[in-house]
C-alpha atoms as a PDB file:
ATOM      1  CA  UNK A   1     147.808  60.403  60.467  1.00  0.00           C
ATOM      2  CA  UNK A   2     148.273  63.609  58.750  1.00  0.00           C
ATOM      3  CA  UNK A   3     151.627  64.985  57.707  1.00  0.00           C
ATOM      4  CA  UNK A   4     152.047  68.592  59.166  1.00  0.00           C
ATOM      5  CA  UNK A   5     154.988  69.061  56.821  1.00  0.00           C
ATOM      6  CA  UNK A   6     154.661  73.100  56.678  1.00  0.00           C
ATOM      7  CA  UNK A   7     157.181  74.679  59.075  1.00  0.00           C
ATOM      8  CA  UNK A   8     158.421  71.681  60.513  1.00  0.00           C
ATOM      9  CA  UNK A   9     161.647  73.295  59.805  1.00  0.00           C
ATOM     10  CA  UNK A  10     160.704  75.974  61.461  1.00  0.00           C
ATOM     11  CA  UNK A  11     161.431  74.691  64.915  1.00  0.00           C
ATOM     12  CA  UNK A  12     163.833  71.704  66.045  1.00  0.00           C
ATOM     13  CA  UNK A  13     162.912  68.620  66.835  1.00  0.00           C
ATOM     14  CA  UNK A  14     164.417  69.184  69.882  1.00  0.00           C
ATOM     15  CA  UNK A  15     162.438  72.382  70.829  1.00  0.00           C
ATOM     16  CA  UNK A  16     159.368  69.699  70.164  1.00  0.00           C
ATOM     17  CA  UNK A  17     160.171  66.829  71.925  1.00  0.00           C
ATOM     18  CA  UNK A  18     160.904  68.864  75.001  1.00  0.00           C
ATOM     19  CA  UNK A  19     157.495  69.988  75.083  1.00  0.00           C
ATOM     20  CA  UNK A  20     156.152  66.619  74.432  1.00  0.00           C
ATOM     21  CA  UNK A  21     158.201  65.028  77.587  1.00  0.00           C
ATOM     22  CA  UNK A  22     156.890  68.205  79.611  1.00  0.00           C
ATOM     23  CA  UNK A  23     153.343  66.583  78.842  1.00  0.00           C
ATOM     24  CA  UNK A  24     154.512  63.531  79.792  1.00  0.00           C
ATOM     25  CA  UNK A  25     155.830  64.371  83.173  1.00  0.00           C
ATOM     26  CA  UNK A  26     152.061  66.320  83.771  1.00  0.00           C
ATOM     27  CA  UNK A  27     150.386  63.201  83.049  1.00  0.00           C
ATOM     28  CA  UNK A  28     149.427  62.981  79.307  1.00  0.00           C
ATOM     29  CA  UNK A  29     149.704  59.020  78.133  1.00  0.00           C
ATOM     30  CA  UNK A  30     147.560  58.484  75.001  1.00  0.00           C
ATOM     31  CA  UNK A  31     150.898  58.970  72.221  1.00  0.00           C
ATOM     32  CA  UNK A  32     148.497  59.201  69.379  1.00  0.00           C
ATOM     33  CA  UNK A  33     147.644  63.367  71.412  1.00  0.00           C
ATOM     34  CA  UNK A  34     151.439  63.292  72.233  1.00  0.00           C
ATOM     35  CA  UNK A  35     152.406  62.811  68.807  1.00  0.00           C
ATOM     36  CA  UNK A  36     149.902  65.340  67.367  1.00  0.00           C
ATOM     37  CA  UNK A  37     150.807  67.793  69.712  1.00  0.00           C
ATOM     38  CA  UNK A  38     154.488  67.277  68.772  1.00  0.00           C
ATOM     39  CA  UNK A  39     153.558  67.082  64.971  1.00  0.00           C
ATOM     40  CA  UNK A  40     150.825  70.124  64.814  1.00  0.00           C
ATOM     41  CA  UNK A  41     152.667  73.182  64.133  1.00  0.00           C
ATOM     42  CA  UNK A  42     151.630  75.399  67.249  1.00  0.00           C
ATOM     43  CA  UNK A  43     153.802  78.662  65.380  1.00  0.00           C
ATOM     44  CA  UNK A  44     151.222  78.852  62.435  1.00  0.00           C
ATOM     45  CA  UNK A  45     148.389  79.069  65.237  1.00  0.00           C
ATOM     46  CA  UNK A  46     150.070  82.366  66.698  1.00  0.00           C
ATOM     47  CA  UNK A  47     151.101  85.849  65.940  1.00  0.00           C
ATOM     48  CA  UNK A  48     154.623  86.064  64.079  1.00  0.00           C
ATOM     49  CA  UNK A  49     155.753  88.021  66.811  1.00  0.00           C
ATOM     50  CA  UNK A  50     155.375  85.622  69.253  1.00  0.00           C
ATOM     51  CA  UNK A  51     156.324  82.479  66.823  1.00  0.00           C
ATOM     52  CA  UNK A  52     159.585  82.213  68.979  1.00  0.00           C
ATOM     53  CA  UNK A  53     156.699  81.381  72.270  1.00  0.00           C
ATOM     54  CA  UNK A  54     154.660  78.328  70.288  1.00  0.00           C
ATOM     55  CA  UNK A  55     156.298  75.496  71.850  1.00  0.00           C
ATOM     56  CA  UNK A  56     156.077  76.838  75.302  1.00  0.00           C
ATOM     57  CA  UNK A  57     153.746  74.853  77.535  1.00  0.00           C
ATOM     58  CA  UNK A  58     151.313  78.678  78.060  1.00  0.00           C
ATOM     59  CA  UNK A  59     148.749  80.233  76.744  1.00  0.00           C
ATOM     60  CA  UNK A  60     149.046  82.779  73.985  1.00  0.00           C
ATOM     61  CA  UNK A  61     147.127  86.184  72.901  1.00  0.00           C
ATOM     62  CA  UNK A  62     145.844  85.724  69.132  1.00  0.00           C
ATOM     63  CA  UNK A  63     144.084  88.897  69.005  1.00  0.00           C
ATOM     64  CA  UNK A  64     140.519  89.704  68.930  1.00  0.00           C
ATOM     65  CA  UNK A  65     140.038  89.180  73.328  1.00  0.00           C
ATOM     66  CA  UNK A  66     141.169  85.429  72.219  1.00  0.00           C
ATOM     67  CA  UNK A  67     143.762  83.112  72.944  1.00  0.00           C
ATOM     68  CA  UNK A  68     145.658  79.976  72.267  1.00  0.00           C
ATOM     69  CA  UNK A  69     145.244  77.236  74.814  1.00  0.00           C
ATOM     70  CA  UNK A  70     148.221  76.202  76.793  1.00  0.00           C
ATOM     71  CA  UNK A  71     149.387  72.798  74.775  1.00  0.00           C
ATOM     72  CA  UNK A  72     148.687  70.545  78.748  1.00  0.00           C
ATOM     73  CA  UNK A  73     145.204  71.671  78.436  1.00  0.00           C
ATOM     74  CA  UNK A  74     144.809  71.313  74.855  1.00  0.00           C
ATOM     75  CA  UNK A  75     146.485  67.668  75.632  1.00  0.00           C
ATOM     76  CA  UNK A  76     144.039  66.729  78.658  1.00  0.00           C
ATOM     77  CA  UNK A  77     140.863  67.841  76.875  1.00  0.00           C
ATOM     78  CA  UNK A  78     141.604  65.540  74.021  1.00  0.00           C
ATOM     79  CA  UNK A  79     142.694  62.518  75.949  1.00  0.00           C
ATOM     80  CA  UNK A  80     139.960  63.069  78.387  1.00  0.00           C
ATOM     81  CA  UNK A  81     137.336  62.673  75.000  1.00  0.00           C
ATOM     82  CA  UNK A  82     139.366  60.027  73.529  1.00  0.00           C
ATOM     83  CA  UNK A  83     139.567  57.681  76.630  1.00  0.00           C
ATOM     84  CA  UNK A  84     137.501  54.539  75.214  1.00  0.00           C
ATOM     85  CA  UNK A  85     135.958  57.159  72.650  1.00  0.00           C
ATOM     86  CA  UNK A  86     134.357  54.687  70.126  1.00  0.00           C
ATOM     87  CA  UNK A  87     132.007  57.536  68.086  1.00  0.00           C
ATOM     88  CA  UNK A  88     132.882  59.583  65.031  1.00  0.00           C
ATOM     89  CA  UNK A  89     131.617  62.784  65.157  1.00  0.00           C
ATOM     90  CA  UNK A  90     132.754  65.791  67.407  1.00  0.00           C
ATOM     91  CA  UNK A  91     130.844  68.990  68.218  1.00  0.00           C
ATOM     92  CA  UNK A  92     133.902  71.785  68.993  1.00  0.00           C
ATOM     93  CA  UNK A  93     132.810  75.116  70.483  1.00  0.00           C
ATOM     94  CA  UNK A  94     134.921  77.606  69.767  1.00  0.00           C
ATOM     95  CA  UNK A  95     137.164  77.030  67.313  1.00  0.00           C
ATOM     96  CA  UNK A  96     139.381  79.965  68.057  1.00  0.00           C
ATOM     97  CA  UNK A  97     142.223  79.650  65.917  1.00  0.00           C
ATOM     98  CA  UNK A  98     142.082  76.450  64.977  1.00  0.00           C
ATOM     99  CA  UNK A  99     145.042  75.092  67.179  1.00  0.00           C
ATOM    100  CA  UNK A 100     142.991  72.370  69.205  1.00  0.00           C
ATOM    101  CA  UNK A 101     140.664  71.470  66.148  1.00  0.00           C
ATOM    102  CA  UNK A 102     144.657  70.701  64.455  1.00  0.00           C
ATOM    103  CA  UNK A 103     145.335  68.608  67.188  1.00  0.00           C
ATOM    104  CA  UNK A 104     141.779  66.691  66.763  1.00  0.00           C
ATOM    105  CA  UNK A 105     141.097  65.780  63.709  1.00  0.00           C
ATOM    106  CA  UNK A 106     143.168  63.614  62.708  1.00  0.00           C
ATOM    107  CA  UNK A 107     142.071  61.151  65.747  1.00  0.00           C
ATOM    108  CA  UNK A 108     138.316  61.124  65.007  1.00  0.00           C
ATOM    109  CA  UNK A 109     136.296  61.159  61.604  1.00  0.00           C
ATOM    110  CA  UNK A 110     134.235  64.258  61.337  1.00  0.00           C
ATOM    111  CA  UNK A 111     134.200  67.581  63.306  1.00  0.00           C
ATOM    112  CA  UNK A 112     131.619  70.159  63.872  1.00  0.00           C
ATOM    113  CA  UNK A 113     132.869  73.368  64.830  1.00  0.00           C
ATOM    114  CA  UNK A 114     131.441  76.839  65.698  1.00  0.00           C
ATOM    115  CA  UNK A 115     133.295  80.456  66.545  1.00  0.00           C
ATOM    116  CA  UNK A 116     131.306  83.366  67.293  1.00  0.00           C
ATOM    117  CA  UNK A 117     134.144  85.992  65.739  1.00  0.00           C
ATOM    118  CA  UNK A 118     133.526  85.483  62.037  1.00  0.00           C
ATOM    119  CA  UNK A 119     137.509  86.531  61.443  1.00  0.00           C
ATOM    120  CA  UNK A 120     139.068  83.682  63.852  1.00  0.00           C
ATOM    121  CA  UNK A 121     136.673  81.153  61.990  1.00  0.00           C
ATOM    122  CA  UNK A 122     137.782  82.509  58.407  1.00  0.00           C
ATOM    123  CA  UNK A 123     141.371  82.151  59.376  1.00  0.00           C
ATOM    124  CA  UNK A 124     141.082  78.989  61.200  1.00  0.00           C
ATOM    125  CA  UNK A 125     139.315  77.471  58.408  1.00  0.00           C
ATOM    126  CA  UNK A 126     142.164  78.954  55.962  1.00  0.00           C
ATOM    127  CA  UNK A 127     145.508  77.454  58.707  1.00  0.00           C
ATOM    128  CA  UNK A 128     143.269  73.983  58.215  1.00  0.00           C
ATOM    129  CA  UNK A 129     142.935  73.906  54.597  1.00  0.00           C
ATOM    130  CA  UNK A 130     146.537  74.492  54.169  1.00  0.00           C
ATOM    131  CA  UNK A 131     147.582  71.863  56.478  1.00  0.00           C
ATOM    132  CA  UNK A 132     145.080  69.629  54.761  1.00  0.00           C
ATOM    133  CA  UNK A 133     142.472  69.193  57.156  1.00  0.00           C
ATOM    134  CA  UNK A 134     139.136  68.474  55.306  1.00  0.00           C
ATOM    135  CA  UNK A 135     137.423  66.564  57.915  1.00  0.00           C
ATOM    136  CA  UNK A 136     135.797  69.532  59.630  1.00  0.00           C
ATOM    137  CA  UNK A 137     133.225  71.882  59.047  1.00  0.00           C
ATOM    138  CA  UNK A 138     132.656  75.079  59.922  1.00  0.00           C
ATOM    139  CA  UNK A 139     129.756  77.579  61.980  1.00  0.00           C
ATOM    140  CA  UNK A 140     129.844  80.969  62.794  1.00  0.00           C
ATOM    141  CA  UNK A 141     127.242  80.847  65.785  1.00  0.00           C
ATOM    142  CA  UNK A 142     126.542  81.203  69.571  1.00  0.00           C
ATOM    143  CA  UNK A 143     128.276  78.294  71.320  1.00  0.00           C
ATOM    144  CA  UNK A 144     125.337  78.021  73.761  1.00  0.00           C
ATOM    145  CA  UNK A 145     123.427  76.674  70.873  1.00  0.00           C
ATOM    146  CA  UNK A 146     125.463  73.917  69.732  1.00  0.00           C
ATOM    147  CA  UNK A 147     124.790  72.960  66.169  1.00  0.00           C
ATOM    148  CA  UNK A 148     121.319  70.953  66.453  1.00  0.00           C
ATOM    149  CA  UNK A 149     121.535  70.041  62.460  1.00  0.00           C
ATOM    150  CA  UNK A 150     123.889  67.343  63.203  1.00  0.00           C
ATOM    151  CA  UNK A 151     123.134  66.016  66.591  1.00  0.00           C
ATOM    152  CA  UNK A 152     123.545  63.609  68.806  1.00  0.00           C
ATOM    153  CA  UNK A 153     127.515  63.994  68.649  1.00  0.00           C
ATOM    154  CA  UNK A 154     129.515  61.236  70.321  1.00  0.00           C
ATOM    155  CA  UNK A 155     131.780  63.832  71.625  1.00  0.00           C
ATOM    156  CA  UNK A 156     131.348  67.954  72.479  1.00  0.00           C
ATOM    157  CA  UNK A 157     134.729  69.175  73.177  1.00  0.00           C
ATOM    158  CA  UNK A 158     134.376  73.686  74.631  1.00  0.00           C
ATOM    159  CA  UNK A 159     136.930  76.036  74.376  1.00  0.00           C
ATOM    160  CA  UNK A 160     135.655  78.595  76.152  1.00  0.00           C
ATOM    161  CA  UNK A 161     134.311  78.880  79.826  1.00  0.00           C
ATOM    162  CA  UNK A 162     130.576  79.351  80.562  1.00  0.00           C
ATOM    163  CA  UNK A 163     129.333  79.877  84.071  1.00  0.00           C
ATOM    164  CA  UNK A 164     126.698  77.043  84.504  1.00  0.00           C
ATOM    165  CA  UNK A 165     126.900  73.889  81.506  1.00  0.00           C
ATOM    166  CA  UNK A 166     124.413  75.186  78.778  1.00  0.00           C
ATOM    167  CA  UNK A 167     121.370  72.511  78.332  1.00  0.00           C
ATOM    168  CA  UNK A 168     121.237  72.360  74.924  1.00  0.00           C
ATOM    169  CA  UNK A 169     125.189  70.954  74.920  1.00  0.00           C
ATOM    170  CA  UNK A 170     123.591  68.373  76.667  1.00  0.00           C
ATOM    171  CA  UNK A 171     120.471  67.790  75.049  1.00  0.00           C
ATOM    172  CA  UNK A 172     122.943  67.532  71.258  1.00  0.00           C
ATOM    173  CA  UNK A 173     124.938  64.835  73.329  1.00  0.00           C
ATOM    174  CA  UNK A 174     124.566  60.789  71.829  1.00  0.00           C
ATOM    175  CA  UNK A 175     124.000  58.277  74.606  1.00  0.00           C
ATOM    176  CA  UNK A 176     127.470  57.305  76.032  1.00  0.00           C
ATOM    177  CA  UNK A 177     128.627  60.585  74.570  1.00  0.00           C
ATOM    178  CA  UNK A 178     130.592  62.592  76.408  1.00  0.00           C
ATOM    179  CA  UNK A 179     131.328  66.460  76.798  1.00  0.00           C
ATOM    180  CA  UNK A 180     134.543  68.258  78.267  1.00  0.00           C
ATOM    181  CA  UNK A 181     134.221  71.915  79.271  1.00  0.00           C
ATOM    182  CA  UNK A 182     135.293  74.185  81.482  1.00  0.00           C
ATOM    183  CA  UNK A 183     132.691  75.827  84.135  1.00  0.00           C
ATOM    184  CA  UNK A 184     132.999  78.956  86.212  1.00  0.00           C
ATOM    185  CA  UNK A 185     133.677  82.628  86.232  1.00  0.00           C
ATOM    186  CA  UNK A 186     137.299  83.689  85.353  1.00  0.00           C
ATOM    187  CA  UNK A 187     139.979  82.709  88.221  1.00  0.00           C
ATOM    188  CA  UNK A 188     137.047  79.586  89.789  1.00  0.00           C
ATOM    189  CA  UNK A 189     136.941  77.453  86.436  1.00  0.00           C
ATOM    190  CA  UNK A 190     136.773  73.484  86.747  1.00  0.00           C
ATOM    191  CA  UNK A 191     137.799  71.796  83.578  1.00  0.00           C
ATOM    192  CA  UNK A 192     134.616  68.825  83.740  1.00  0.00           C
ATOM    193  CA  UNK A 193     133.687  65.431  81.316  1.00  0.00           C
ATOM    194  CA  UNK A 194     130.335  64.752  81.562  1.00  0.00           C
ATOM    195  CA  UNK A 195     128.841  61.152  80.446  1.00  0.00           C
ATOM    196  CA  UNK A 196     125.573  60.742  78.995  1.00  0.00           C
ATOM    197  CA  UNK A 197     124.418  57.728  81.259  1.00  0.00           C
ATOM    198  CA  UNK A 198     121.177  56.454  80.215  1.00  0.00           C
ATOM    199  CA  UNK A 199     118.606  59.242  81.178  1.00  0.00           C
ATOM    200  CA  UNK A 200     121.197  60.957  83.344  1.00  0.00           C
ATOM    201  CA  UNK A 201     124.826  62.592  83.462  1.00  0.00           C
ATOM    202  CA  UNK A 202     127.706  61.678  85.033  1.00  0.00           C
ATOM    203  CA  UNK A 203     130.858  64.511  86.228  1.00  0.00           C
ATOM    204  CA  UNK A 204     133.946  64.051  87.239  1.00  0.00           C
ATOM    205  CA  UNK A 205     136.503  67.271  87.377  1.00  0.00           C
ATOM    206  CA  UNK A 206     139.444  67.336  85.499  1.00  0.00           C
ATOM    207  CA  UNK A 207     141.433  70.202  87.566  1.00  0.00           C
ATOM    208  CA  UNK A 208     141.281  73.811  87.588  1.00  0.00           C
ATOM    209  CA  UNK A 209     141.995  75.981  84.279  1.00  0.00           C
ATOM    210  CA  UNK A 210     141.615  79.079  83.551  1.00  0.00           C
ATOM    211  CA  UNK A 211     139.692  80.192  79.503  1.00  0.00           C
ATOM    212  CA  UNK A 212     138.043  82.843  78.440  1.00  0.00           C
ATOM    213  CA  UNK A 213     134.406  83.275  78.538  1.00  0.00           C
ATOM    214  CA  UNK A 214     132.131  81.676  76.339  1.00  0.00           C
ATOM    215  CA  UNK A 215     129.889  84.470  75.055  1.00  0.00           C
ATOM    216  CA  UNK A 216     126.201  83.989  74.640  1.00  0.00           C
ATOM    217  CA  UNK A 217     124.390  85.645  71.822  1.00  0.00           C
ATOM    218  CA  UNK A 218     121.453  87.655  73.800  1.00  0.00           C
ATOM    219  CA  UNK A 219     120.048  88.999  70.170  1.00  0.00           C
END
């Protein structure tokens, strides 16, 4: 497990573990997300000005249209992948700013992960290094697309909302592999796990969230 020493002191414990029990009470069991979301430091993933908001259970602006997921979602869309998860490699799309990829890495082997604003990826990929995650690599790319080079993935975790599933997340998925992702226009999104089932996919919904909209590269 990594060590997220850096600006532990910045917050209590207390401020943390409240947070973490709020989780609880919503649902979240697997402790090894728990912990990480207690251990990740959520104030290095924001805007100074709003460093004093991190541990609140909401999302956060981080500039650029972006934001920071609220720490229940970024809690269910990692248990949901981890429940019996038995791959190592992830596919993330959107790494945004790095928060959720934090909370991930430490509880799988190797990452994949794309952002289509080449200044979230460099300073995600900077936040990382200094907390000593070297288990990831990095893409600046349309999300539609996946990242073909290192298909099948075990696991395809999406930050951002498209309006139908794009095929070629499918098509990048290993058999058994599963992808979480939220579907819909703004205000209608379902947060979904699909299962790669032999030559076919199985759904179940997850609940209703709300992200913003995962951007397809028409060049």
């Amino acid at each position: 497990m990594i060590d997220f020493k850096q600006g532990i002191g910045m917050t209590s414990a207390r401020t943390r573990d409240r947070l973490v029990q709020r989780l609880r009470d919503q649902g979240i069991r697997n402790k090894a997300v728990l912990e990480q979301i207690r251990n990740v430091p959520r104030h290095l993933f924001v805007d100074e000005a709003l460093s004093s908001r991190a541990y609140e259970d909401t999302a956060l602006p981080i500039g650029l249209g972006q934001t920071i997921s609220q720490p229940y979602v970024v809690a269910r869309m990692t248990e949901a992948l981890l429940d019996g998860f038995e791959g190592e490699k992830v596919l993330e799309v959107g790494t945004g700013c790095g928060y959720q990829t934090a909370v991930l890495a430490p509880l799988v082997k190797n990452i994949w992960t794309i952002e289509r604003i080449p200044e979230l990826l460099r300073r995600a990929k900077q936040r990382l290094r200094e907390l000593d995650i070297y288990n990831v690599q990095f893409k600046p790319g349309d999300g539609w697309k996946g990242w073909p080079k290192y298909a099948p993935y075990d696991g395809i975790i999406v930050t951002a909302a498209p309006d139908v599933v794009p095929e070629k997340l499918l098509q990048q998925l290993a058999p058994g592999g599963r992808l979480v992702i939220p579907v819909g226009p703004q205000g209608v999104q379902d947060l979904v796990m699909i299962t790669k089932c032999g030559d076919h996919f199985e759904q179940v919904s997850l609940g209703a969230v709300t992200f913003v909209p995962l951007v397809k590269d028409n060049s």
